[in-house]
N, C-alpha and C. Protein backbone atom coordinates (compact mmCIF):
# COMPACT_ATOMS: atom_id res chain seq x y z
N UNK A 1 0.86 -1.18 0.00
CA UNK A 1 0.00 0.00 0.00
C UNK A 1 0.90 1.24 0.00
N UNK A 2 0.53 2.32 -0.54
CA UNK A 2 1.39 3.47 -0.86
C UNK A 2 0.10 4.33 -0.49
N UNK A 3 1.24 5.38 -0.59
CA UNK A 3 -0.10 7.12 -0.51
C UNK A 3 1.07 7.92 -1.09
N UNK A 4 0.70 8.82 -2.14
CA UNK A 4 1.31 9.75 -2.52
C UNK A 4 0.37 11.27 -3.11
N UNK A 5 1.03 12.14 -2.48
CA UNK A 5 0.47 13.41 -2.81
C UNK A 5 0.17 13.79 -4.24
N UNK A 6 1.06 13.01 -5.14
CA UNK A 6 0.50 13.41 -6.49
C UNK A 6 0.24 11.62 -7.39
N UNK A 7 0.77 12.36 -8.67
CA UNK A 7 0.12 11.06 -9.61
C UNK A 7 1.21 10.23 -9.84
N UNK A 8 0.98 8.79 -10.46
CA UNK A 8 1.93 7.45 -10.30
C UNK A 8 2.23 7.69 -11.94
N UNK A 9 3.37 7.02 -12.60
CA UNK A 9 3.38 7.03 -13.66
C UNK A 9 2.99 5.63 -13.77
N UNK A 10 1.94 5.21 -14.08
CA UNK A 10 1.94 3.73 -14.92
C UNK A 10 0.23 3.48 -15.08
N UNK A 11 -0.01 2.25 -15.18
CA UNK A 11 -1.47 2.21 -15.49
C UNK A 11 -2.12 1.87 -14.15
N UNK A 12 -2.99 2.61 -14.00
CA UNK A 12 -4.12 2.03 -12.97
C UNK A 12 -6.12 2.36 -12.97
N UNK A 13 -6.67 1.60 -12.21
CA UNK A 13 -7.95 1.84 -12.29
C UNK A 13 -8.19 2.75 -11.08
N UNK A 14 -9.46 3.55 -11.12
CA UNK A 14 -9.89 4.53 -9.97
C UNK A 14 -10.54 3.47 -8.78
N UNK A 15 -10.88 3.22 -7.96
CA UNK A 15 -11.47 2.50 -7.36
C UNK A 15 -12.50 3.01 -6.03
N UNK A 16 -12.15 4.38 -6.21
CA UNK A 16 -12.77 5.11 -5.62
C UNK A 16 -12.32 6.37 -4.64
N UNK A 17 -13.19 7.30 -4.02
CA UNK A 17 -12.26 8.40 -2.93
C UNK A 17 -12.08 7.62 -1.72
N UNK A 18 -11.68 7.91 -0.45
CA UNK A 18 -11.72 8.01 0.77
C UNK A 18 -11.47 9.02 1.38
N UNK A 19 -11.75 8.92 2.40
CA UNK A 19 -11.41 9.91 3.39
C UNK A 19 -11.84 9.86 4.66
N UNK A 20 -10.87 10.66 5.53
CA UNK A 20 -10.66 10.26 6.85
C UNK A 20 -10.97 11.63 8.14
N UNK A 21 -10.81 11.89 9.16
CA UNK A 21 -11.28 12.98 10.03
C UNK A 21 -10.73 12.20 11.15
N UNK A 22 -9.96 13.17 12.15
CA UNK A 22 -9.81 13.04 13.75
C UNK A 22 -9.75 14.28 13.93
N UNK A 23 -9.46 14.58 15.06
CA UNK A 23 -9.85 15.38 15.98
C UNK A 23 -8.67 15.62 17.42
N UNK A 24 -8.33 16.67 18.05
CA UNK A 24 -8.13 16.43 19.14
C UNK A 24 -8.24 17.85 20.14
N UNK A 25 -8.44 17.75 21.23
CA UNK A 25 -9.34 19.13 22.07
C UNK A 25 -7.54 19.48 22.28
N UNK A 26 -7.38 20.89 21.95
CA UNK A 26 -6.45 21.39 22.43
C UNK A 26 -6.52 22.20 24.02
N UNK A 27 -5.80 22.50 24.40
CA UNK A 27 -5.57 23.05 25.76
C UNK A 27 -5.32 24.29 25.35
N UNK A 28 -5.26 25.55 26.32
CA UNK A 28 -4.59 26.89 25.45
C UNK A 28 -3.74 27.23 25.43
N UNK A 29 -2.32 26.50 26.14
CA UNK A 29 -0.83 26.25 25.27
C UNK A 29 -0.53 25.91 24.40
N UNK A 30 -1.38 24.87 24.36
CA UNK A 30 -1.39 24.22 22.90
C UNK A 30 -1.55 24.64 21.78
N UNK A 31 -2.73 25.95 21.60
CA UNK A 31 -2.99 26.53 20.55
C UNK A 31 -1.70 26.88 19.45
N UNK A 32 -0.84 26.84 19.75
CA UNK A 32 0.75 27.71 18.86
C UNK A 32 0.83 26.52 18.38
N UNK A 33 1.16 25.31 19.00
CA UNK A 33 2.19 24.25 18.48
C UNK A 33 1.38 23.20 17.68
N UNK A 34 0.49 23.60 17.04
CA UNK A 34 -0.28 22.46 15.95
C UNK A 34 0.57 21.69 14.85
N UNK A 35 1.61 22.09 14.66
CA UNK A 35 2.85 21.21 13.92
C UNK A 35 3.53 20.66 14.52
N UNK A 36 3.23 20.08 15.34
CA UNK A 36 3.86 18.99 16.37
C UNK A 36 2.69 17.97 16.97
N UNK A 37 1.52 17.82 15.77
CA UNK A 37 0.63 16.93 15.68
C UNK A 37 0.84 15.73 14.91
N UNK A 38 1.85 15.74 14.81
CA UNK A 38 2.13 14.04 13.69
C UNK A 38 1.27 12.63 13.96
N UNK A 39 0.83 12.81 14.82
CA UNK A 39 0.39 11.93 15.43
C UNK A 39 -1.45 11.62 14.93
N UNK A 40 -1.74 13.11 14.66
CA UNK A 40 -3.02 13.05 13.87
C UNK A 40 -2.91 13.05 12.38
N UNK A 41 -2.03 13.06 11.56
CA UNK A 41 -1.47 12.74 10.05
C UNK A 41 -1.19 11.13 10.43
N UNK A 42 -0.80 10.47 11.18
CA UNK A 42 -1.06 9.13 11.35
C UNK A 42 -2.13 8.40 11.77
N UNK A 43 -2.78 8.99 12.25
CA UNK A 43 -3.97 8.63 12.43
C UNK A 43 -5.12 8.54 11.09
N UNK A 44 -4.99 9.85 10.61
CA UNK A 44 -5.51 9.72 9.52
C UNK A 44 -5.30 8.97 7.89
N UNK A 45 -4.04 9.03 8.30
CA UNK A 45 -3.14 7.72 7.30
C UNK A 45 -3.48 6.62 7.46
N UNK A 46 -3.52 6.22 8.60
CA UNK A 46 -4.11 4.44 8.98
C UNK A 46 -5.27 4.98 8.91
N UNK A 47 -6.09 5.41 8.67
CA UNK A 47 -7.32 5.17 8.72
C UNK A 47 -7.97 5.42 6.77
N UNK A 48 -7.23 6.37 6.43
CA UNK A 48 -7.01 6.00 4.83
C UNK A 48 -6.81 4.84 3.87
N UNK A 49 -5.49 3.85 4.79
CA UNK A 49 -5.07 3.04 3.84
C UNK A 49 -6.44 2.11 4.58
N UNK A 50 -6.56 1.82 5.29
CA UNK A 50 -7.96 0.88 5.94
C UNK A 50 -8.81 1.14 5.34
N UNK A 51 -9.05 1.73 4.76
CA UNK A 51 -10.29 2.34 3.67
C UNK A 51 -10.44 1.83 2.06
N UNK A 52 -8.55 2.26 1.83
CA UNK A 52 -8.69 1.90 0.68
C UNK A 52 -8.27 0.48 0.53
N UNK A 53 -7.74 -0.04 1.53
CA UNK A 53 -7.60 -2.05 1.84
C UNK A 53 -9.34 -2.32 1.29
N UNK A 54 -10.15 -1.73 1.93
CA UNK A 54 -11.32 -2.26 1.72
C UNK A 54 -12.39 -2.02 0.41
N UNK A 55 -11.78 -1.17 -0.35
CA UNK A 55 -12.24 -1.32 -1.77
C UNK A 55 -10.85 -1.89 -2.78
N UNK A 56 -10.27 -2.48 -1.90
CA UNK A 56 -9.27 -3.78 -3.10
C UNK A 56 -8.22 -2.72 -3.52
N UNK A 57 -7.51 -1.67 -2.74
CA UNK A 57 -7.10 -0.49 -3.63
C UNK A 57 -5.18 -1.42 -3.68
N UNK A 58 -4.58 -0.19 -4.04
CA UNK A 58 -3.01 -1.05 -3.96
C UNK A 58 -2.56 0.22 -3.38
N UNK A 59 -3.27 1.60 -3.42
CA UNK A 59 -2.33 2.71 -3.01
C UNK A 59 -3.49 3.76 -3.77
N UNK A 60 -3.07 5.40 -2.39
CA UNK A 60 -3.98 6.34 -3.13
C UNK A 60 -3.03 7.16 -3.26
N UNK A 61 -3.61 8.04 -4.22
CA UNK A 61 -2.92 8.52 -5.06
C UNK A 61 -3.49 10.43 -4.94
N UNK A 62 -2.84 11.40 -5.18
CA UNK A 62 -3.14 12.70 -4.67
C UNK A 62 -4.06 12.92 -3.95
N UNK A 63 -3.38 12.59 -2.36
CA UNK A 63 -4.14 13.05 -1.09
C UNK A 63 -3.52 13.99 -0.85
N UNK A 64 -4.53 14.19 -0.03
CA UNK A 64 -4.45 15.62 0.76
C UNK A 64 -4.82 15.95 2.02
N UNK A 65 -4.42 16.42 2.57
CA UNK A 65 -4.80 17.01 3.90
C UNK A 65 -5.02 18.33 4.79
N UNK A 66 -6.04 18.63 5.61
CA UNK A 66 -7.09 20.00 5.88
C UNK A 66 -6.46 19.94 6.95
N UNK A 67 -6.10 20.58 7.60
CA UNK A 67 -5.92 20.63 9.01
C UNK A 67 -6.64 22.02 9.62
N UNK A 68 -7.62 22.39 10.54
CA UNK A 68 -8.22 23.37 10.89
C UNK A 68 -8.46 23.78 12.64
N UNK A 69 -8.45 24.44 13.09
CA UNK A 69 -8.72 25.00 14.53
C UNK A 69 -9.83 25.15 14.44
N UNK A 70 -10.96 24.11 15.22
CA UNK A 70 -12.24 24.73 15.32
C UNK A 70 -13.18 25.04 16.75
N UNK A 71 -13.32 26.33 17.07
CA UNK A 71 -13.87 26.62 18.75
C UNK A 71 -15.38 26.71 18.69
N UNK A 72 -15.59 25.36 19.82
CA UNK A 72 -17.15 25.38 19.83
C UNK A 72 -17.38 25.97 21.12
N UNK A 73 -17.31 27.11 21.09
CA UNK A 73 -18.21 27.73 22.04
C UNK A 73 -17.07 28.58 22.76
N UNK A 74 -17.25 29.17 24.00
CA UNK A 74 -15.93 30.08 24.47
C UNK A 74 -15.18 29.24 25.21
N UNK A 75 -15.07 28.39 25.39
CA UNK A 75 -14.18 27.20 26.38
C UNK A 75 -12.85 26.38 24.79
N UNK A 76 -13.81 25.27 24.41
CA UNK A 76 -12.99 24.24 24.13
C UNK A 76 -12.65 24.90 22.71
N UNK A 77 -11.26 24.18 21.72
CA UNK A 77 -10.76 24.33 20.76
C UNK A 77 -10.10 22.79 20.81
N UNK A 78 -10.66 22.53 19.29
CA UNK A 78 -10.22 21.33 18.71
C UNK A 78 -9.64 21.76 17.53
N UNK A 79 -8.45 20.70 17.11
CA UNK A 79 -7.62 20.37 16.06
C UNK A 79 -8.19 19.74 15.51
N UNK A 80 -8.42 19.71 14.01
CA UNK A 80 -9.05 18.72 13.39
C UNK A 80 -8.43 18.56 11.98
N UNK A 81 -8.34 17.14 11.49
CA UNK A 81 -7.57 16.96 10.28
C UNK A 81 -8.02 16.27 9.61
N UNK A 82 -8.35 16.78 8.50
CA UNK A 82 -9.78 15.72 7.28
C UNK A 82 -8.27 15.42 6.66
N UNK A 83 -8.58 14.50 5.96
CA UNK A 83 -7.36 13.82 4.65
C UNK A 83 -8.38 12.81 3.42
N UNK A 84 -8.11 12.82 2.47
CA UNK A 84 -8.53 12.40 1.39
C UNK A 84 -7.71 12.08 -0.14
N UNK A 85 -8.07 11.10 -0.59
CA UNK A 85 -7.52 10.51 -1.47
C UNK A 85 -8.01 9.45 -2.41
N UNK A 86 -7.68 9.42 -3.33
CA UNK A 86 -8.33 8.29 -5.20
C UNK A 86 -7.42 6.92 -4.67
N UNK A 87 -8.12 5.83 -4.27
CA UNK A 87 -7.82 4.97 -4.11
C UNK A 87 -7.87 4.38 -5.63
N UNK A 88 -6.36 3.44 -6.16
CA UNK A 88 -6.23 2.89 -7.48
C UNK A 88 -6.13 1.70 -6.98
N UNK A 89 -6.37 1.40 -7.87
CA UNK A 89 -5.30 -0.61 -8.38
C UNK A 89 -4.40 -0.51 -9.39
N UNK A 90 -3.49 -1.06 -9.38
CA UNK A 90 -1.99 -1.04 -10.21
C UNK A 90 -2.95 -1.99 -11.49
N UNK A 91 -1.81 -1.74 -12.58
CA UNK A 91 -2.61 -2.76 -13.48
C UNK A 91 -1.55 -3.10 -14.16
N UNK A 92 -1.00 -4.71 -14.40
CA UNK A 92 0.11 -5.31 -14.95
C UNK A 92 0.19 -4.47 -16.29
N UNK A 93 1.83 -4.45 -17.11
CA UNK A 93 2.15 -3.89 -18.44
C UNK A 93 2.23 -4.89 -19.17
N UNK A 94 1.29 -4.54 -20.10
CA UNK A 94 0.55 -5.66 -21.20
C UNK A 94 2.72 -5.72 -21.74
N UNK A 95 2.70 -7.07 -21.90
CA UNK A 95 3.83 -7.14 -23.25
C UNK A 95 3.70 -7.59 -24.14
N UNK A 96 4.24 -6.79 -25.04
CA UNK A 96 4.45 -6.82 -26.74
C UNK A 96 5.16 -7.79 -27.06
């Protein structure tokens, strides 16, 4: 299984999107240091390729990822990180 931000050179079929969402409640120190979340880009990675395991994929192909600060209400602030991606299947090179 692969994930790559852009396109593969070779043949493949679409097999469909996925996409993924976590979350995590920040504290208000926390607010500065949101690039020291790797931990939610893995999260959302395993939860991508689990996605595309399950429509038969081999690897997706230009994902992407949202990452956003969102405050519900005057108290809490959550981190949140959508990711998405074209799950393919590789497809053998016919020979001549």
């Amino acid at each position: 299984m692969f994930l790559t931000t852009g396109e593969i050179n070779g043949t493949y079929a679409i097999q469909g999107i996925v996409n993924a969402t976590v979350k995590r409640a920040l504290l208000p120190e926390e607010v500065d240091q949101v690039d020291q979340y790797d931990d939610l880009y893995t999260a959302v990675k395993t939860k991508l390729i689990e996605r595309a395991v399950a429509k038969d994929g081999d690897g997706l192909i230009m994902v992407r990822f949202v990452p956003s600060i969102v405050q519900t209400g005057p108290a809490p602030r959550y981190m949140v990180l959508h990711g998405y991606g074209t799950v393919v299947s590789l497809k053998p090179r016919r020979k001549h």
